[in-house]
Protein backbone atom coordinates (compact mmCIF):
# COMPACT_ATOMS: atom_id res chain seq x y z
CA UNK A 1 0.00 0.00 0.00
CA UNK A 2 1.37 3.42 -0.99
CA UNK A 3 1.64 5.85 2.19
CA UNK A 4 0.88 9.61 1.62
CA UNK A 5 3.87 11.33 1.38
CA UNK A 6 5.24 12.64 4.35
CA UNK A 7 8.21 15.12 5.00
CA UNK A 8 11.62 13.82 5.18
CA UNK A 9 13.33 13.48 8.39
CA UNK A 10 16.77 12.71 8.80
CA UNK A 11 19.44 12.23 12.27
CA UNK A 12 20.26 15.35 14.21
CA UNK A 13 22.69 17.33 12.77
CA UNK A 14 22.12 15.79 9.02
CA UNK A 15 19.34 18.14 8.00
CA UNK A 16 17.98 18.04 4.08
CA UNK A 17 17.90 22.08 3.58
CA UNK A 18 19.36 24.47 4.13
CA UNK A 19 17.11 26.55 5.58
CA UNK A 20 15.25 27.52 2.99
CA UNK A 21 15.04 23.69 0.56
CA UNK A 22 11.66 23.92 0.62
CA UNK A 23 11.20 27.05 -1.21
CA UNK A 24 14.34 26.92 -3.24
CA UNK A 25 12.84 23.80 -4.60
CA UNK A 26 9.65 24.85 -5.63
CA UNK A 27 11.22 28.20 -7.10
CA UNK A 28 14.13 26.61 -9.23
CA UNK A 29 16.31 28.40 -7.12
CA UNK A 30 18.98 27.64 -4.57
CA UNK A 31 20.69 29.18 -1.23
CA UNK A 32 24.11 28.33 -0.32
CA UNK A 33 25.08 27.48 3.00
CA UNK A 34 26.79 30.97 3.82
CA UNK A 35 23.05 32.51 3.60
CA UNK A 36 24.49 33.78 -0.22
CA UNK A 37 21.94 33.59 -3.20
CA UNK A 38 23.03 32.15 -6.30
CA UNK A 39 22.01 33.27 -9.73
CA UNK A 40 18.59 31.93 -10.39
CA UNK A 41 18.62 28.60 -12.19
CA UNK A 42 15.72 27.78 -14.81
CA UNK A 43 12.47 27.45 -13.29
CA UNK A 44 10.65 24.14 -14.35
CA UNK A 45 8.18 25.36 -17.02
CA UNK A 46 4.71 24.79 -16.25
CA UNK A 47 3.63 23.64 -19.20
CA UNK A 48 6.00 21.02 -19.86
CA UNK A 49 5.65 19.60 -15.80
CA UNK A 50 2.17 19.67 -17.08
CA UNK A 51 2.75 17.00 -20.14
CA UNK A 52 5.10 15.38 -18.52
CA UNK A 53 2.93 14.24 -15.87
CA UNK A 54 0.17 14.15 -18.44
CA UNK A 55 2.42 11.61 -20.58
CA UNK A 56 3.36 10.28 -16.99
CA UNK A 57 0.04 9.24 -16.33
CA UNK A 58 -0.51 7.12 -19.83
CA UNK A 59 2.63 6.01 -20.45
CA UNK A 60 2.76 4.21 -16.93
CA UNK A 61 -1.23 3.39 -16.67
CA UNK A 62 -0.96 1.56 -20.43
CA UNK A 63 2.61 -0.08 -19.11
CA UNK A 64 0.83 -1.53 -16.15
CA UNK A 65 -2.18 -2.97 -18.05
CA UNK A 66 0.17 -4.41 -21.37
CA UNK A 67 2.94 -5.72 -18.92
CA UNK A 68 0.09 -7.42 -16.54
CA UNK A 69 1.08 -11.10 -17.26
CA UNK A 70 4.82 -10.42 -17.07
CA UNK A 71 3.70 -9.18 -13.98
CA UNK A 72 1.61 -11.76 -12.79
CA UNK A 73 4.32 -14.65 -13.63
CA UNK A 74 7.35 -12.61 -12.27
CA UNK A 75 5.39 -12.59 -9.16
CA UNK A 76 4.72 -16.61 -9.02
CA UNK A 77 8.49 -17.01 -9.62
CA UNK A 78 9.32 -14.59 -6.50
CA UNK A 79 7.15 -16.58 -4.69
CA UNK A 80 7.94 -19.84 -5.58
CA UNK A 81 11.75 -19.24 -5.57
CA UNK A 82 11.90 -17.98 -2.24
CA UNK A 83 9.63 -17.25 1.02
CA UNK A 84 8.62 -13.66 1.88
CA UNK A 85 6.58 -10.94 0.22
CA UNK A 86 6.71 -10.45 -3.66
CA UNK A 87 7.19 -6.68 -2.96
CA UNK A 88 9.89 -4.43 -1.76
CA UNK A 89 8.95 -1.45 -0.11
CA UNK A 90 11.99 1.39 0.56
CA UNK A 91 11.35 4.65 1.72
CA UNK A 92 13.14 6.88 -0.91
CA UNK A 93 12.79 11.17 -0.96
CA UNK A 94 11.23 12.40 -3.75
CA UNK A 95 9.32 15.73 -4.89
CA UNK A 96 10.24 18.78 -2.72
CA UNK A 97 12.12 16.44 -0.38
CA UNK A 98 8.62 14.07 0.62
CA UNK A 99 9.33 10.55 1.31
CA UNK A 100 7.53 7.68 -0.34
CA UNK A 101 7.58 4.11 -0.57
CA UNK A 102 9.13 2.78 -3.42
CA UNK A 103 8.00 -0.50 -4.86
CA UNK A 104 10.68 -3.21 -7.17
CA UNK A 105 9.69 -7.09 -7.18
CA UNK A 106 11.79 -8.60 -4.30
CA UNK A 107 15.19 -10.03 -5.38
CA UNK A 108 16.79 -10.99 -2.01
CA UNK A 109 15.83 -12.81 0.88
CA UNK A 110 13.66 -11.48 3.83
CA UNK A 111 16.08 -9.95 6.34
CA UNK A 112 16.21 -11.56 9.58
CA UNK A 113 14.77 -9.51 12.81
CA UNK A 114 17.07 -6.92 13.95
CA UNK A 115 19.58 -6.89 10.81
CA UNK A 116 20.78 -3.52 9.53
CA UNK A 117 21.32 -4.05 5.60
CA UNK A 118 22.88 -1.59 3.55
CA UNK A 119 20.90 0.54 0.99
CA UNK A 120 23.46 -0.28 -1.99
CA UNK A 121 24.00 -4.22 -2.92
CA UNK A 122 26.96 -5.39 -5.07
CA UNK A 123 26.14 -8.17 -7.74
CA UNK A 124 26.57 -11.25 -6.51
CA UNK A 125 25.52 -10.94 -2.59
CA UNK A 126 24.51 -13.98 -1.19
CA UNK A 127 21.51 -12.52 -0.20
CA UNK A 128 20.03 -12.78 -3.96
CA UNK A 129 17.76 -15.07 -4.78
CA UNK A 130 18.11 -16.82 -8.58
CA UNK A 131 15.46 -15.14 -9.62
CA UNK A 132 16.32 -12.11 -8.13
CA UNK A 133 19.85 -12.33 -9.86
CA UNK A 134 17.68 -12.81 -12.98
CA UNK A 135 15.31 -9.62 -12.77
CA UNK A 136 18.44 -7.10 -11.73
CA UNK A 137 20.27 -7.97 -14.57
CA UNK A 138 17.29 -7.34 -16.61
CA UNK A 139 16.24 -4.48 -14.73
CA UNK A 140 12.54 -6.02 -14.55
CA UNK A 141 12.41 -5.73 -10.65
CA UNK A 142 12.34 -2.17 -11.59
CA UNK A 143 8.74 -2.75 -13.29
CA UNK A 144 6.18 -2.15 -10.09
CA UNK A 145 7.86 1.06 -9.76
CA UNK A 146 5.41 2.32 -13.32
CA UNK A 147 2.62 2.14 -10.02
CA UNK A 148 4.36 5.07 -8.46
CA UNK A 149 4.60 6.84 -11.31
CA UNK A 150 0.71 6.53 -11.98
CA UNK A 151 0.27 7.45 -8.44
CA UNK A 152 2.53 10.49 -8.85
CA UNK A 153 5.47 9.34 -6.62
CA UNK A 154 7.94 9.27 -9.28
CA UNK A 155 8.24 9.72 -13.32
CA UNK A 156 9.27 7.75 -16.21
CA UNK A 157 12.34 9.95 -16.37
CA UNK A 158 14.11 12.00 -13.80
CA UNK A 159 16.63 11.92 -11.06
CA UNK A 160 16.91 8.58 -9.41
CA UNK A 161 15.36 8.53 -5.86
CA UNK A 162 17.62 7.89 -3.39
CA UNK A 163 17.49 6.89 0.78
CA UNK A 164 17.25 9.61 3.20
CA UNK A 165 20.80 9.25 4.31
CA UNK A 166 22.19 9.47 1.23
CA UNK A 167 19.76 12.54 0.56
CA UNK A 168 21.48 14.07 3.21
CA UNK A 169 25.11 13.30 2.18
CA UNK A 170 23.97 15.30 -1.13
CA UNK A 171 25.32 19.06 -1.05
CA UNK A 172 22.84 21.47 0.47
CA UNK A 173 23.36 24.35 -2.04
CA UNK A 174 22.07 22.19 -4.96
CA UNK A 175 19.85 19.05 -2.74
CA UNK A 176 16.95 21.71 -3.41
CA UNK A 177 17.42 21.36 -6.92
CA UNK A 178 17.41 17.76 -7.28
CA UNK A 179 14.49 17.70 -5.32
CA UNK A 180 12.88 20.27 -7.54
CA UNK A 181 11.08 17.48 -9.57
CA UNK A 182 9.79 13.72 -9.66
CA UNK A 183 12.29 11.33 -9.37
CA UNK A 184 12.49 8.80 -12.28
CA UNK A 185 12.29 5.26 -13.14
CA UNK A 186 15.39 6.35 -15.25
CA UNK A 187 17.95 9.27 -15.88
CA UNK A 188 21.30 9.87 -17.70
CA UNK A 189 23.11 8.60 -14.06
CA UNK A 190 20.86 5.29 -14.22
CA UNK A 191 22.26 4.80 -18.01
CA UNK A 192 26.24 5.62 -16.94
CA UNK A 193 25.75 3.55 -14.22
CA UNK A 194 23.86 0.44 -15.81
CA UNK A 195 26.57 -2.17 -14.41
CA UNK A 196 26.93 -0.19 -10.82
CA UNK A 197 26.40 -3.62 -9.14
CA UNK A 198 29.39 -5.19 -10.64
CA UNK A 199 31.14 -2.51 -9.60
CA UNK A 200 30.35 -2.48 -5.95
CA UNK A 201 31.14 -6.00 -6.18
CA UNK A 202 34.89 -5.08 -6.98
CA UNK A 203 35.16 -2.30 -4.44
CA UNK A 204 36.29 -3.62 -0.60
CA UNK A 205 33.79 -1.76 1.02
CA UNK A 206 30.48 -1.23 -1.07
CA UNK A 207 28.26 1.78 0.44
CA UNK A 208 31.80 3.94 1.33
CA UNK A 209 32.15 3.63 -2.64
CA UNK A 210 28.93 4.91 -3.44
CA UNK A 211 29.01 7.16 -1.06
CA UNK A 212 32.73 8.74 -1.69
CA UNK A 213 32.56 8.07 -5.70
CA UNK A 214 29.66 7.29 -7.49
CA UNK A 215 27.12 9.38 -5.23
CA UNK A 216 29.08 12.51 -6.31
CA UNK A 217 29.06 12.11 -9.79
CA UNK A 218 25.42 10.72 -9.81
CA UNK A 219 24.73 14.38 -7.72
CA UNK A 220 26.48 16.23 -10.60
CA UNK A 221 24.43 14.36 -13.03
CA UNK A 222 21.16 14.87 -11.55
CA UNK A 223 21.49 18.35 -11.26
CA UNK A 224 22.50 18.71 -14.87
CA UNK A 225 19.50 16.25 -16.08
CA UNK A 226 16.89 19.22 -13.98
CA UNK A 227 18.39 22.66 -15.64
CA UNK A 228 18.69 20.79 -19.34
CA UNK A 229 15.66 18.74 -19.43
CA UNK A 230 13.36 18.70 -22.23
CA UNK A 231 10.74 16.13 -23.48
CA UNK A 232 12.58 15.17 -26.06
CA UNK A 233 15.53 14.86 -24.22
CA UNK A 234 13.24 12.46 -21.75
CA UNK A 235 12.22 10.54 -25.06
CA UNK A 236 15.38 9.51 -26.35
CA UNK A 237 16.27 8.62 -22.11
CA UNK A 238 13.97 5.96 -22.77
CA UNK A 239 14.89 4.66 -25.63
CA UNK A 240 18.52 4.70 -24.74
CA UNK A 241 17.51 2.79 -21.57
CA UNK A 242 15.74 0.18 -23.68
CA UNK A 243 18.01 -0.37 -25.90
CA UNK A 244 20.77 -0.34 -23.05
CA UNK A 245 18.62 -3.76 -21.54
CA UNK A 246 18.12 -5.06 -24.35
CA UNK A 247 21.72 -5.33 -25.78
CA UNK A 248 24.16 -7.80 -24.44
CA UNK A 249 26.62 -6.20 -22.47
CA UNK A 250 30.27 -7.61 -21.71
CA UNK A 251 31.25 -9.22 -18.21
């Protein structure tokens, strides 16, 4: 069940504005740290949110009802291969900094009472079922998530939504930004970083790498995606991610 969006709330001492997100986000505009104002960024045209969501709406409501046997048998197999809920529900930040639950077919097993997993997981955990190893390197888990964009949670295209914490590890002069419009499904950072899980597989210690290397540059990236994007920009997103899945792609 999807929760109404609530505000995000993060440890003491780790907040997600600056003092003045909230408004920065909804203006386009941003206020460092010092108090200083920036030069006003490009305000999200109104129009364009407009058929976006618009789009949004179709797109995801005609995905849902085409892909509704892939759906159905994806969910037998995550049942049958493993015990626990066919869902996974994460609480990600999204528009203007709310928190929602995100939704992706469950690919690992159900974590025991009490255990403290990390938000980022390299390919080849133990922890992932076979045909969870199947639907990550396919990217189909990612499929339930068209539900939150009908709902308005998220979009087909826009910045990936990330975990509180790691919301709050963004920088504070341009976290408004980000946070300025709907997550996405996918973005130019999901694209770059189609094989991330092979690479926190490599690194020694898997959430200080995302954190300290690929969080950065997926910051950078998600800024640049929300003062350059256009509709046609988000078209070819998409087809670039499809035909990213759908090409084999070297080990």
């Amino acid at each position: 069940m999807i929760t109404t969006p609530r505000p995000v709330t993060t440890p003491p001492g780790t907040p997600l504005s600056d003092g003045g997100a909230t408004d920065a986000a909804r203006t386009g505009t941003a206020t460092s740290v010092s108090g200083d104002h920036r030069p006003p960024r490009r305000r999200v045209d109104r129009r364009r949110a407009q058929l976006k969501r618009s789009v949004d709406v179709v797109v995801s409501a005609g995905g849902l009802l085409a892909t509704s046997p892939l759906l159905a048998g994806i969910a037998l197999a995550v049942r049958a291969d493993s015990p626990g809920p066919v869902l996974f529900t994460q609480t990600r930040v999204g528009l203007h900094g709310c928190e929602f639950e995100i939704h992706k077919f469950r690919t690992m097993t159900v974590a025991a009472p009490g255990e403290d997993r990390q938000a980022v997981t390299a390919t080849g955990d133990a922890r992932i079922t076979r045909v969870g190893a199947l639907l990550r390197r396919t990217k189909l888990d990612e499929l339930p998530q068209l539900y939150d964009v009908l709902v308005g949670h998220m979009s087909l295209v826009g910045p990936r939504p990330e975990v509180p914490r790691y919301v709050a590890a963004w920088d504070p002069v341009v976290r408004p930004i980000i946070l300025s419009v709907r997550p996405g499904i996918t973005d130019p950072a999901s694209l770059a970083g189609i094989d991330e899980g092979a690479e926190l597989a490599r690194a020694e210690d898997p959430e200080r790498h995302y954190l300290e290397n690929l969080l950065p540059c997926k910051q950078a990236m998600y800024v640049a995606y929300v003062e350059n994007a256009t509709l046609a920009g988000d078209l070819r997103l998409v087809l670039d991610t499809v035909r990213a899945l759908v090409t084999p792609r070297r080990r």
